[in-house]
N, C-alpha and C. Protein backbone atom coordinates (compact mmCIF):
# COMPACT_ATOMS: atom_id res chain seq x y z
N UNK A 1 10.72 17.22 -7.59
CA UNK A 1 9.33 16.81 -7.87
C UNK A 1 9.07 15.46 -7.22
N UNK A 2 8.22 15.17 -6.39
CA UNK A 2 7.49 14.05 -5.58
C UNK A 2 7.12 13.08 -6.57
N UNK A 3 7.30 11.98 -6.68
CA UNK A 3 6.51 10.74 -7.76
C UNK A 3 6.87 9.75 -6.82
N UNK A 4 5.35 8.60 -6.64
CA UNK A 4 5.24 8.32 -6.48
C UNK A 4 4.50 7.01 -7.23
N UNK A 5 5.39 5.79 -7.07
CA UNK A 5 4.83 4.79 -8.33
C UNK A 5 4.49 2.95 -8.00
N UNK A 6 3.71 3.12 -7.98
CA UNK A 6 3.15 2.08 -7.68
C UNK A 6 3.13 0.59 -8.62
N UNK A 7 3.44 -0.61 -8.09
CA UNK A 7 3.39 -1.97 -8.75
C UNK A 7 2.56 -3.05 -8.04
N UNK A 8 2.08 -3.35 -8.94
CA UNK A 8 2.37 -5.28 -8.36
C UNK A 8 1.19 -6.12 -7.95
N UNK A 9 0.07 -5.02 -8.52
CA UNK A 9 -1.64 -4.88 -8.64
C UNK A 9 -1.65 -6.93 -9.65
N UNK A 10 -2.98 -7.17 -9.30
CA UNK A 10 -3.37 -8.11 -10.31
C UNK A 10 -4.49 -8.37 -9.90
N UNK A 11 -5.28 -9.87 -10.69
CA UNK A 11 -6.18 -10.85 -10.08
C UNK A 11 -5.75 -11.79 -9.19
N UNK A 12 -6.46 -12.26 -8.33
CA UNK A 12 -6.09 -12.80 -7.64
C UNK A 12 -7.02 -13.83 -7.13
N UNK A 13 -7.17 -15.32 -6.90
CA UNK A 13 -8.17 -15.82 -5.95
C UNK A 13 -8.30 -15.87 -4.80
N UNK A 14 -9.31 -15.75 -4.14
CA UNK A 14 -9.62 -15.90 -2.46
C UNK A 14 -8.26 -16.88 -1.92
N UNK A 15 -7.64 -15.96 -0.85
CA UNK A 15 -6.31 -16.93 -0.10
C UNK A 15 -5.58 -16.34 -0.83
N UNK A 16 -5.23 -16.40 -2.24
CA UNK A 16 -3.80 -15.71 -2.59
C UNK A 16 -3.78 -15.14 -2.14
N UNK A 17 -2.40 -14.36 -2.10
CA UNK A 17 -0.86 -13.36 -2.08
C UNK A 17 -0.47 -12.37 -2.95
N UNK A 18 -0.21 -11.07 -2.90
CA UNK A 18 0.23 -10.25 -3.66
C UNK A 18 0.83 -9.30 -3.15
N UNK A 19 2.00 -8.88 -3.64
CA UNK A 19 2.82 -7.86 -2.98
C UNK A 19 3.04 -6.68 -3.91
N UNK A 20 2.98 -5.54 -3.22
CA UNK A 20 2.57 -3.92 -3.89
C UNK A 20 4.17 -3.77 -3.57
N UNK A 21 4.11 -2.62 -4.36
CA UNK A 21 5.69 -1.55 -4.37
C UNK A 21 4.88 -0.60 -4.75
N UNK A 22 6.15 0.64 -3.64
CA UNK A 22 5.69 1.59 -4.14
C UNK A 22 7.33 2.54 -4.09
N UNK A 23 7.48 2.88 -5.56
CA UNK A 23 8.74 3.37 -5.96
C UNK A 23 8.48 5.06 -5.24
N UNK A 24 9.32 5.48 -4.31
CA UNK A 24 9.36 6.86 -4.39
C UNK A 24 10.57 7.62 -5.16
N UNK A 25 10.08 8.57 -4.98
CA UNK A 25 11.69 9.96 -5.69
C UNK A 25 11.32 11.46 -5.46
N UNK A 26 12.16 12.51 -4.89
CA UNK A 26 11.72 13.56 -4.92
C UNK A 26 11.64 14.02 -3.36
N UNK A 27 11.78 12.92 -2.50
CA UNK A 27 11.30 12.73 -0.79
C UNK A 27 12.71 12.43 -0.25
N UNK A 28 12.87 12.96 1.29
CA UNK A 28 13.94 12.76 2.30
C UNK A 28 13.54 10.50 2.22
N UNK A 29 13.24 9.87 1.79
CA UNK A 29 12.52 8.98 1.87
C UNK A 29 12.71 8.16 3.33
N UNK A 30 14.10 7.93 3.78
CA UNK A 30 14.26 7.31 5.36
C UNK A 30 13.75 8.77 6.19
N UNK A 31 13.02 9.37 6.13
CA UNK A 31 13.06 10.04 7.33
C UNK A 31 10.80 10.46 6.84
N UNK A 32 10.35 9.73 5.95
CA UNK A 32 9.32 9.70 5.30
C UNK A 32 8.25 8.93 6.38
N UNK A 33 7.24 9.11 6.79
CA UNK A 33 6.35 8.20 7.24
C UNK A 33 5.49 7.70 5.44
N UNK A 34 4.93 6.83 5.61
CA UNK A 34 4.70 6.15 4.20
C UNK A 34 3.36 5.70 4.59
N UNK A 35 2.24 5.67 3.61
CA UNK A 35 1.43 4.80 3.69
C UNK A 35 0.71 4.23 2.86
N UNK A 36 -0.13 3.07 2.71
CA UNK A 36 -0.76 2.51 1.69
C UNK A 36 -2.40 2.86 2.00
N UNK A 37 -2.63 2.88 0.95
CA UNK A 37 -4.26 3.73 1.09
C UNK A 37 -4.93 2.54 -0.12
N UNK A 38 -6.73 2.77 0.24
CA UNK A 38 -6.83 1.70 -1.12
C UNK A 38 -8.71 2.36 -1.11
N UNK A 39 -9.72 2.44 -2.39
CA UNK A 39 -10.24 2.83 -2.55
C UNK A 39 -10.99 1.87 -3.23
N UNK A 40 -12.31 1.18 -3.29
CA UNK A 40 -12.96 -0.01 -3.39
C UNK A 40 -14.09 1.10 -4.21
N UNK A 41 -14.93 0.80 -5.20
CA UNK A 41 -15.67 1.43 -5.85
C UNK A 41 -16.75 1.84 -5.38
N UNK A 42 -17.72 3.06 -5.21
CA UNK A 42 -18.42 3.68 -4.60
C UNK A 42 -18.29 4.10 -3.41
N UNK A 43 -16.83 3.51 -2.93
CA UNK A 43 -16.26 4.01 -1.19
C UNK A 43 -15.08 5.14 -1.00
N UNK A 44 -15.08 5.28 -0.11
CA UNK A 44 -13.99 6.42 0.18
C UNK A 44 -12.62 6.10 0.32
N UNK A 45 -11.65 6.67 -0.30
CA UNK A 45 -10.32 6.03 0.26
C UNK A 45 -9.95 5.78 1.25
N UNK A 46 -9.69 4.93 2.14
CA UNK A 46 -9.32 4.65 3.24
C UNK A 46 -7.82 4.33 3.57
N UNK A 47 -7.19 4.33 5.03
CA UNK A 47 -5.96 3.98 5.28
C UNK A 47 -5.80 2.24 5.30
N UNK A 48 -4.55 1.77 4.91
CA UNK A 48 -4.58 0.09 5.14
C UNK A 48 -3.63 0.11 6.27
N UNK A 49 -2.67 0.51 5.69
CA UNK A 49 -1.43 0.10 6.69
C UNK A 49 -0.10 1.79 6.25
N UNK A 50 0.91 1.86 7.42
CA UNK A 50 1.43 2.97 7.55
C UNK A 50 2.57 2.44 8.24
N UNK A 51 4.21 2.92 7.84
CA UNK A 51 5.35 2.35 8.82
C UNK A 51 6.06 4.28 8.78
N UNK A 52 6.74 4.08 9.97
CA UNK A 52 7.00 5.43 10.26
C UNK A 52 8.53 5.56 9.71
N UNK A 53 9.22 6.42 9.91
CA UNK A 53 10.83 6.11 9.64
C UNK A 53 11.65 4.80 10.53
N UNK A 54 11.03 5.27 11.20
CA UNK A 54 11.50 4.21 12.52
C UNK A 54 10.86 2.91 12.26
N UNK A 55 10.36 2.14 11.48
CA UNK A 55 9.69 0.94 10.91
C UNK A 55 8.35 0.64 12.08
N UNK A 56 8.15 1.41 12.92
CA UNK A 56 6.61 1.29 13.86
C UNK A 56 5.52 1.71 12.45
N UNK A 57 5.15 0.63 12.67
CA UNK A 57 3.77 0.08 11.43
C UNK A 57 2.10 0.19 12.06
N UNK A 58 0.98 0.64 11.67
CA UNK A 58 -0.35 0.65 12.03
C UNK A 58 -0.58 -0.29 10.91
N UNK A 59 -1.81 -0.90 11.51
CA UNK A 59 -3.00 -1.62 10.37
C UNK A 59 -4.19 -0.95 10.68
N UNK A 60 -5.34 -1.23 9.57
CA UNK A 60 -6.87 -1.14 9.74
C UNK A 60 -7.19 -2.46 10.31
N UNK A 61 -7.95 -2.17 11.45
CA UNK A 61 -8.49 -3.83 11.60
C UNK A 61 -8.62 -4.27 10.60
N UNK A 62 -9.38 -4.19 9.74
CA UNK A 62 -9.80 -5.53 8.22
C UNK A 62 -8.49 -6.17 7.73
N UNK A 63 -7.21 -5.59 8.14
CA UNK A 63 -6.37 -6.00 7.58
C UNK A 63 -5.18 -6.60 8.46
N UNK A 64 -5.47 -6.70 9.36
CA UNK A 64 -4.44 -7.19 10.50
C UNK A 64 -4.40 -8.47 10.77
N UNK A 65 -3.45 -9.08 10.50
CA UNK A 65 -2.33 -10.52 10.46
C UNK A 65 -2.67 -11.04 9.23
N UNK A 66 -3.09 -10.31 8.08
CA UNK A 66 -2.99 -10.68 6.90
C UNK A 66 -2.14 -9.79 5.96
N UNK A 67 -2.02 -8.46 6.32
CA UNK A 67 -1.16 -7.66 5.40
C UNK A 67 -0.36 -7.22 5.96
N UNK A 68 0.97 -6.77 5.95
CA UNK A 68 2.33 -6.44 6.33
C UNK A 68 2.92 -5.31 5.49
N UNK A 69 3.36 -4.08 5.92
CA UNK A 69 4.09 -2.73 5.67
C UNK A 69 5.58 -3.35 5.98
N UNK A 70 6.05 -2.91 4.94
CA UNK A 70 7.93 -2.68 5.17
C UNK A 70 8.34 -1.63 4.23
N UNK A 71 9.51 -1.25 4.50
CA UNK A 71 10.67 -0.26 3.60
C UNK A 71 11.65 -0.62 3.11
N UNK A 72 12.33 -0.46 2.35
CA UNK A 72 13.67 -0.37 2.20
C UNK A 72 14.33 0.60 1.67
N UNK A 73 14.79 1.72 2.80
CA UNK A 73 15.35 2.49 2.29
C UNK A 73 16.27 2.62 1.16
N UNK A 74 17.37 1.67 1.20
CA UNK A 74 18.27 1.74 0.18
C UNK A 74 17.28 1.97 -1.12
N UNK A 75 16.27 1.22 -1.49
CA UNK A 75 15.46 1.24 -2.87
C UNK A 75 14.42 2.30 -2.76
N UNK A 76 14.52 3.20 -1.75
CA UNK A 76 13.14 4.17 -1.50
C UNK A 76 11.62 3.46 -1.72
N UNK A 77 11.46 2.57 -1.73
CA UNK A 77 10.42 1.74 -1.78
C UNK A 77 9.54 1.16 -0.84
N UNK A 78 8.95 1.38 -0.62
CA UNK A 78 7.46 0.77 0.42
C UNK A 78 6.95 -0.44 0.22
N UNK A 79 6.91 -1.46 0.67
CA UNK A 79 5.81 -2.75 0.35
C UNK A 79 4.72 -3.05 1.02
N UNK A 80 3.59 -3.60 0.31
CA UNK A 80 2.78 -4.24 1.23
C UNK A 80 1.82 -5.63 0.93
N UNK A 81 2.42 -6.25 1.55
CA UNK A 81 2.64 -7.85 1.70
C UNK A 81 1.12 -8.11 1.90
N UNK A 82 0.27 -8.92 1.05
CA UNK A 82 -1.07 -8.98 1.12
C UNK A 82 -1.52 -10.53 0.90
N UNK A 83 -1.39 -11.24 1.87
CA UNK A 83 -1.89 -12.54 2.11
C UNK A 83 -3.18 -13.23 2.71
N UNK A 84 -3.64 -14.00 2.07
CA UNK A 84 -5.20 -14.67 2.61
C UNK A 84 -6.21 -13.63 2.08
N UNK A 85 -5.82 -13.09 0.98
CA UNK A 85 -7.01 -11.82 0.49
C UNK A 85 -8.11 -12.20 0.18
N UNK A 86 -9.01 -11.70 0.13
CA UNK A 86 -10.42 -11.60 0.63
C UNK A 86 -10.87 -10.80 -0.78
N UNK A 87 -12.46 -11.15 -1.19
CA UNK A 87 -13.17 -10.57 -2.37
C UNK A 87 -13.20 -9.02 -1.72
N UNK A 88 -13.34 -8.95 -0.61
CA UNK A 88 -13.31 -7.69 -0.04
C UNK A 88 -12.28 -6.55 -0.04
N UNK A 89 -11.32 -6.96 -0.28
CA UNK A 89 -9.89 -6.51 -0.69
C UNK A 89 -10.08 -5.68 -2.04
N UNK A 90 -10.55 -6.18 -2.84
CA UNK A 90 -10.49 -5.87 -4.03
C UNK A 90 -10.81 -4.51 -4.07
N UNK A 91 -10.02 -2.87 -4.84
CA UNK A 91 -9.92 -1.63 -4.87
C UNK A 91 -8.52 -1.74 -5.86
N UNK A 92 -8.26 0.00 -5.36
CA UNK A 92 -7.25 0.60 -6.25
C UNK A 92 -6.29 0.66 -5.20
N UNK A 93 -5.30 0.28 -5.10
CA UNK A 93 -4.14 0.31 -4.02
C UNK A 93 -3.45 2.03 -4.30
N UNK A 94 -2.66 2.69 -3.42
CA UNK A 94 -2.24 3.96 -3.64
C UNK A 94 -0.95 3.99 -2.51
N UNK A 95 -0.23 4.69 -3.11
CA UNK A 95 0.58 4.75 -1.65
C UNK A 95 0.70 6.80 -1.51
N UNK A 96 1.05 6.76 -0.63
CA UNK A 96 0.91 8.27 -0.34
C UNK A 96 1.85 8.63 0.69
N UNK A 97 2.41 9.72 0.73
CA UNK A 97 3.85 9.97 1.41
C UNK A 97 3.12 11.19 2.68
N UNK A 98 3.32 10.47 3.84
CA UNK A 98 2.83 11.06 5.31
C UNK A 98 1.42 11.75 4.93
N UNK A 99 1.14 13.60 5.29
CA UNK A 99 -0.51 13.72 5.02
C UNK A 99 -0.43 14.34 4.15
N UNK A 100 0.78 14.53 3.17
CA UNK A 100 0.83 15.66 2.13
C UNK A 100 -0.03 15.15 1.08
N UNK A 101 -0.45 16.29 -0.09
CA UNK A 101 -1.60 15.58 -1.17
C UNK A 101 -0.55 14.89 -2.31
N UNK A 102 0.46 13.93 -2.15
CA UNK A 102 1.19 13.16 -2.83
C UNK A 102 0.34 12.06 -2.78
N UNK A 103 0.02 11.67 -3.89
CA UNK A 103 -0.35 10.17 -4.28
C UNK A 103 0.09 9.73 -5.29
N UNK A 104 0.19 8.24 -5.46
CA UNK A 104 0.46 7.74 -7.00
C UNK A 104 -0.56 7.74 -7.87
N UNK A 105 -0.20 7.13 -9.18
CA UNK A 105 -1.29 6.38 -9.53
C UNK A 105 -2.32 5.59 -9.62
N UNK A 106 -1.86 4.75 -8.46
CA UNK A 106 -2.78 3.84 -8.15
C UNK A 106 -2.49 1.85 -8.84
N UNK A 107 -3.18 0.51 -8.07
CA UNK A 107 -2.28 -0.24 -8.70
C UNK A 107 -3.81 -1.24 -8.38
N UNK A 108 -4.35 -1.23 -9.26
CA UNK A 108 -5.70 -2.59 -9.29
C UNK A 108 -5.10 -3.59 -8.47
N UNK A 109 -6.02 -4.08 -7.39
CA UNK A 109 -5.90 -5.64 -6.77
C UNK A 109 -7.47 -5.55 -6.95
N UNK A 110 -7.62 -6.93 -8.09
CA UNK A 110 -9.00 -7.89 -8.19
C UNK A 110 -8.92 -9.15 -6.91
N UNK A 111 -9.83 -9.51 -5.70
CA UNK A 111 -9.64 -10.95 -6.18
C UNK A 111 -11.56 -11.94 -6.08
N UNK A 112 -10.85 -13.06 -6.61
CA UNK A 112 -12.35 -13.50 -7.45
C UNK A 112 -12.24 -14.30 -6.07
N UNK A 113 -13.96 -14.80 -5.90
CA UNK A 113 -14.33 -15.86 -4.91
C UNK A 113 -14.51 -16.92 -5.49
């Protein structure tokens, strides 16, 4: 069974830092493309950032040289490193395993201006 679990959501002020996890289980996980998805209220889920097995990483423009994708296989875990955040930021973080309909729960990032 696929689970997928997400951490590390909060408030935050304009400029802070916050770093997501996302626990997998159930997945080949090093051989997994991974990605973080995030869904802002009345909008559509969108892609943020994506690292392949091979650690080759995409961003969304809105989010490039401020947020950072990594793995660590040994922990099956995904991160994503979210610095200089923006009121704009603020959604439901998700991580989701390549295009299959696996998602987590989801992990609140507020941040205030």
């Amino acid at each position: 069974q696929v689970q997928l679990v997400e951490s590390g959501g909060g408030l935050v002020q304009a400029g802070g830092s916050l770093r997501l996890s996302c626990a997998a289980s159930g997945i080949i996980f090093s051989m997994a493309v991974m990605g973080w998805y995030r869904q802002a209220p009345g909008k559509q889920r969108e892609l943020v950032a994506a690292i392949t097995s091979r650690n080759s990483t995409s961003y969304a423009d809105s989010v490039k040289g401020r947020f950072t994708i990594s793995r660590d296989n040994a922990k099956n875990t995904v991160y994503l490193q979210m610095n200089n955040l923006k009121p704009e930021d603020t959604a439901v973080y998700y991580c989701r395993w390549g295009s299959y309909d696996y998602w987590g729960q989801g992990t609140q990032v507020t941040v205030s201006s």
